[in-house]
C-alpha atoms as a PDB file:
ATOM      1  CA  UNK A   1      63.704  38.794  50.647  1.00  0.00           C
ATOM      2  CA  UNK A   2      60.636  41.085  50.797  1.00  0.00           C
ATOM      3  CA  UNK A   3      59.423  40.451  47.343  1.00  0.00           C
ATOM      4  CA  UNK A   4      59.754  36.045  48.406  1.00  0.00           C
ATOM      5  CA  UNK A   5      57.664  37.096  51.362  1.00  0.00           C
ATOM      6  CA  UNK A   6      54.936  38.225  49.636  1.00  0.00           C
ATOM      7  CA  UNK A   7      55.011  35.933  46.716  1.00  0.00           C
ATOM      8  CA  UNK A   8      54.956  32.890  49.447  1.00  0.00           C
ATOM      9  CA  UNK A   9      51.930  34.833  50.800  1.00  0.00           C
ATOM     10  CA  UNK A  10      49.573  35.740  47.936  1.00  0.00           C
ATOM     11  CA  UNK A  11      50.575  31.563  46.849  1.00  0.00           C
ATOM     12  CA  UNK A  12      49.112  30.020  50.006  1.00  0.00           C
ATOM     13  CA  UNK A  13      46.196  32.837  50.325  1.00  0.00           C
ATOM     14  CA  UNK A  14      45.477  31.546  46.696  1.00  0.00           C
ATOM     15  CA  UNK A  15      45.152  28.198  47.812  1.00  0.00           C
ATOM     16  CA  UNK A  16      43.475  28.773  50.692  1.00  0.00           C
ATOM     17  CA  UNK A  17      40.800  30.533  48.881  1.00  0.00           C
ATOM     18  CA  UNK A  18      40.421  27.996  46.361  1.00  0.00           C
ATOM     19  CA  UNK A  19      40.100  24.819  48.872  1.00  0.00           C
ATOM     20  CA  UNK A  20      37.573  26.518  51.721  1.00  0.00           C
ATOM     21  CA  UNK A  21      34.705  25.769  50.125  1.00  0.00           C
ATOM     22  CA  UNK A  22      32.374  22.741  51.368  1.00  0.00           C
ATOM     23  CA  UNK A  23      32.399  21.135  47.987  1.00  0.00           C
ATOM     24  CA  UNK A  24      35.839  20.250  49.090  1.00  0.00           C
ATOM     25  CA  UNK A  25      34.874  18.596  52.328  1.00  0.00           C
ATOM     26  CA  UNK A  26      30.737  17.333  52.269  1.00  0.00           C
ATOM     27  CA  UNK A  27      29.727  18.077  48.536  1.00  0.00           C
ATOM     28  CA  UNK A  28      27.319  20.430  46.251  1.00  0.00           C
ATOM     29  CA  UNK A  29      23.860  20.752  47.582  1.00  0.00           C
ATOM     30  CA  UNK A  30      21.828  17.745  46.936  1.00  0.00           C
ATOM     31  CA  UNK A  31      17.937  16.394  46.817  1.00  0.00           C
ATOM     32  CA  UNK A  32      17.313  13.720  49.028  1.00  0.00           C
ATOM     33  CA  UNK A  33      13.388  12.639  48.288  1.00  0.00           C
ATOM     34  CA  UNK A  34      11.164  15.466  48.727  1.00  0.00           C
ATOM     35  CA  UNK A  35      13.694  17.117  50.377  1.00  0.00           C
ATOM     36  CA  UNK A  36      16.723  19.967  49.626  1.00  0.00           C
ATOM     37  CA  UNK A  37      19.869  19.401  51.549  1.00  0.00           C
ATOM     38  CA  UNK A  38      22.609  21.949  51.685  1.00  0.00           C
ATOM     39  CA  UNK A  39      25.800  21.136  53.678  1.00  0.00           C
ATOM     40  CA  UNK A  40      26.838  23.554  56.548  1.00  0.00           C
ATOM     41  CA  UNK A  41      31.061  23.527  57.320  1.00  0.00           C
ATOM     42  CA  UNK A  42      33.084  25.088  60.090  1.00  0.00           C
ATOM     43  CA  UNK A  43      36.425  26.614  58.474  1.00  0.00           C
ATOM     44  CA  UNK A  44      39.253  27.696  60.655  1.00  0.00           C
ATOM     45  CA  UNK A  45      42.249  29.005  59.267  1.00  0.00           C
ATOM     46  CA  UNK A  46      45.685  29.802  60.934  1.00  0.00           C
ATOM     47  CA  UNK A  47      49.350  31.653  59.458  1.00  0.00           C
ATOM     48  CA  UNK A  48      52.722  31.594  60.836  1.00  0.00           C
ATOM     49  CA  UNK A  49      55.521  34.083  59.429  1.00  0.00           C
ATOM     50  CA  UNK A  50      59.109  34.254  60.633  1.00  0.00           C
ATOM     51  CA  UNK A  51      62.293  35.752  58.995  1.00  0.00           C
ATOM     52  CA  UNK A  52      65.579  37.015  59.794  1.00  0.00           C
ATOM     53  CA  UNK A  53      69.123  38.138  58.755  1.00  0.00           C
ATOM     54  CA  UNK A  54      72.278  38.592  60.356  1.00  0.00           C
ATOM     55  CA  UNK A  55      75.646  38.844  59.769  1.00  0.00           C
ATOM     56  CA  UNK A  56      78.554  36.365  60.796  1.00  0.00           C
ATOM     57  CA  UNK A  57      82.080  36.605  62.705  1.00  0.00           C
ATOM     58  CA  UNK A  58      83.469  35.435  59.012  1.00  0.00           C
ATOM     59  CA  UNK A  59      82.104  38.465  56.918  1.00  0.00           C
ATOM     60  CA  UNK A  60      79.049  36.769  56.167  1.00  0.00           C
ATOM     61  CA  UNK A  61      75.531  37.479  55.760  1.00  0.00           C
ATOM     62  CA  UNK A  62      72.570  35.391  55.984  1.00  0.00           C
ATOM     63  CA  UNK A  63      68.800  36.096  55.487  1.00  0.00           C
ATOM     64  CA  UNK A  64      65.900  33.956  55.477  1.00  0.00           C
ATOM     65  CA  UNK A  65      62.293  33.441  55.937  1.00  0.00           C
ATOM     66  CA  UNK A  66      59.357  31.436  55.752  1.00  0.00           C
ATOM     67  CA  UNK A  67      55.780  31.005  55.679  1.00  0.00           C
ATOM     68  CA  UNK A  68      53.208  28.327  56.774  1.00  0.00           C
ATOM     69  CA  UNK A  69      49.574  28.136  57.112  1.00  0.00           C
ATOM     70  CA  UNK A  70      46.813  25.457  58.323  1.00  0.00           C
ATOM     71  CA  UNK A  71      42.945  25.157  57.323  1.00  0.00           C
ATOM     72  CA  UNK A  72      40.692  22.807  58.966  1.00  0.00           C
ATOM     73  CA  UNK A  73      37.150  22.286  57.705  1.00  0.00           C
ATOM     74  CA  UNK A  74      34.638  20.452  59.686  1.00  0.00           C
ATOM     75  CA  UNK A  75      31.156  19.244  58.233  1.00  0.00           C
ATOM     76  CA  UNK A  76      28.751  20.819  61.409  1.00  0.00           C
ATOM     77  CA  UNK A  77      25.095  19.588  59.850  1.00  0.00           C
ATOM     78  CA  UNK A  78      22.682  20.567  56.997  1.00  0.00           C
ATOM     79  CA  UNK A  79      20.088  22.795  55.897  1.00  0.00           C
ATOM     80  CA  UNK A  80      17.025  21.141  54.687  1.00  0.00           C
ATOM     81  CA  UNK A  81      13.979  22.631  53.545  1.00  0.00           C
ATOM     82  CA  UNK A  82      10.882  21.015  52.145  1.00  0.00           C
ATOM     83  CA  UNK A  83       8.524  23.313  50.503  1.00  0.00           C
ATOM     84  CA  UNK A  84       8.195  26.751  52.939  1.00  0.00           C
ATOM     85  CA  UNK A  85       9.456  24.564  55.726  1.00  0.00           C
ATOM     86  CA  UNK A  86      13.422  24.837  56.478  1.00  0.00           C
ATOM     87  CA  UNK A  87      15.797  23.292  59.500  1.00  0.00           C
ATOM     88  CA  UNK A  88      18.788  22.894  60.619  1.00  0.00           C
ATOM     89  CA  UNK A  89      20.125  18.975  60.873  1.00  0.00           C
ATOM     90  CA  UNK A  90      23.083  19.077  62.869  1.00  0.00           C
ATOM     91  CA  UNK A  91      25.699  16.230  62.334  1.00  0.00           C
ATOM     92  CA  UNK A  92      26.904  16.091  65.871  1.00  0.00           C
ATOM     93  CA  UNK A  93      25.041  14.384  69.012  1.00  0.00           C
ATOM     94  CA  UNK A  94      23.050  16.804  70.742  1.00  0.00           C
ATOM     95  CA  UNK A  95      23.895  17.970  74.353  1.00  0.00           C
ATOM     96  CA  UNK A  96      22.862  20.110  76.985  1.00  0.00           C
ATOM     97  CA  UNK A  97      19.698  22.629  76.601  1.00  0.00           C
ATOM     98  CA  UNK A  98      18.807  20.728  73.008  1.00  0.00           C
ATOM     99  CA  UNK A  99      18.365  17.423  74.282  1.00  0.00           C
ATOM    100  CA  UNK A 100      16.357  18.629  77.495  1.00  0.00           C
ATOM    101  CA  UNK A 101      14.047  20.360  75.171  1.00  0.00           C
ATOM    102  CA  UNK A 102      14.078  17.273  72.466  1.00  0.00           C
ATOM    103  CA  UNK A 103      12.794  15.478  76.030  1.00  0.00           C
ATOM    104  CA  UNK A 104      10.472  17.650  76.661  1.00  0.00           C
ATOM    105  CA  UNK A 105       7.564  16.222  74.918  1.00  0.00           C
ATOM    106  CA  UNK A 106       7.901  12.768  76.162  1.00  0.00           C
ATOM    107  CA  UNK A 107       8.356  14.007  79.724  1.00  0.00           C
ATOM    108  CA  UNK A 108       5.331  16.294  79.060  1.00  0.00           C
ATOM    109  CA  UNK A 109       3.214  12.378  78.118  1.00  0.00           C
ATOM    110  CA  UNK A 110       4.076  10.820  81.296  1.00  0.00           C
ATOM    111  CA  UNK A 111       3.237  13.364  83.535  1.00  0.00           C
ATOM    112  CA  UNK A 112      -0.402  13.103  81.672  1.00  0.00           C
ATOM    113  CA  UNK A 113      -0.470   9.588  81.663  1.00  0.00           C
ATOM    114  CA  UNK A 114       0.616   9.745  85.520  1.00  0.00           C
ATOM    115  CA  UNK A 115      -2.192  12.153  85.774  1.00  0.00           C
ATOM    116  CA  UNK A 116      -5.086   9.937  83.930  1.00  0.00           C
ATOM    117  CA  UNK A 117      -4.327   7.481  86.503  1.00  0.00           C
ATOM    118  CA  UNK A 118      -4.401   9.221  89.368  1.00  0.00           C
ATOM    119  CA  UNK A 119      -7.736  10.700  87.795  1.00  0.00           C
ATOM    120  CA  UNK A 120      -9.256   6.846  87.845  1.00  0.00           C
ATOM    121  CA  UNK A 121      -8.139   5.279  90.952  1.00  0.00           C
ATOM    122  CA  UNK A 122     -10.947   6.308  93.743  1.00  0.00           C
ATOM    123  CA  UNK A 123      -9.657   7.854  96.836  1.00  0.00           C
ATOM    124  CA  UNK A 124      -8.760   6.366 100.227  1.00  0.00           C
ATOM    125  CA  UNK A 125     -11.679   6.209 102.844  1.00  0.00           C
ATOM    126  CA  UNK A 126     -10.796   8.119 105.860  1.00  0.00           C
ATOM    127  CA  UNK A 127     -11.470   7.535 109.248  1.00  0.00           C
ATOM    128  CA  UNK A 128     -11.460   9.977 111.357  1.00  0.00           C
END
């Protein structure tokens, strides 16, 4: 039973090995205009083992075992560079801290624009 084991286990590390890589999921690294893309996975991989033997009231003996593994890969964004310049495109919607600080510059052009104006308009006479 042993040697099964281990034969089931080097067979689905094999495969495991061979399929992880993001050719499998998003493609080779590609040029997109004046640009150089290179896709950017998430892998996660998970085993299972069980076995057992035991004997039975009718002079018996059973053994057994078995094996099981998952792999999920999951495309998370690209690399692009153009030239000396390199980022990070991300392939999910952006939340949280990222998209307050993609806001940033448009909240930083009202407050000037808010500004300007209050800049023109004269101020109240007072009467006191």
């Amino acid at each position: 039973m042993k040697m099964q084991f281990e034969d089931m286990l080097g067979r689905v590390t094999d495969f495991i090995h061979s399929e992880a890589k993001t050719e499998t999921v998003i493609g080779n690294a590609f040029k997109l205009g004046e640009f150089d893309c290179i896709p950017v996975m998430r892998v996660g991989v998970g085993f299972g083992t069980g076995g057992g033997e035991g004997d039975a009231k009718k002079e018996t003996h059973g053994e057994g075992a078995g094996i099981g593994a998952g792999m999920g890969l999951e495309p998370i964004g690209f690399l692009v560079s153009k030239k000396n310049d390199i980022q990070f495109v991300s392939t999910k919607a952006n939340s949280g801290l990222a998209t307050a600080f993609e806001k940033v510059p448009d909240m930083i052009e009202k407050f000037m624009e808010v500004k300007a104006r209050e800049k023109v308009r004269e101020p109240e006479p007072s009467f006191t």
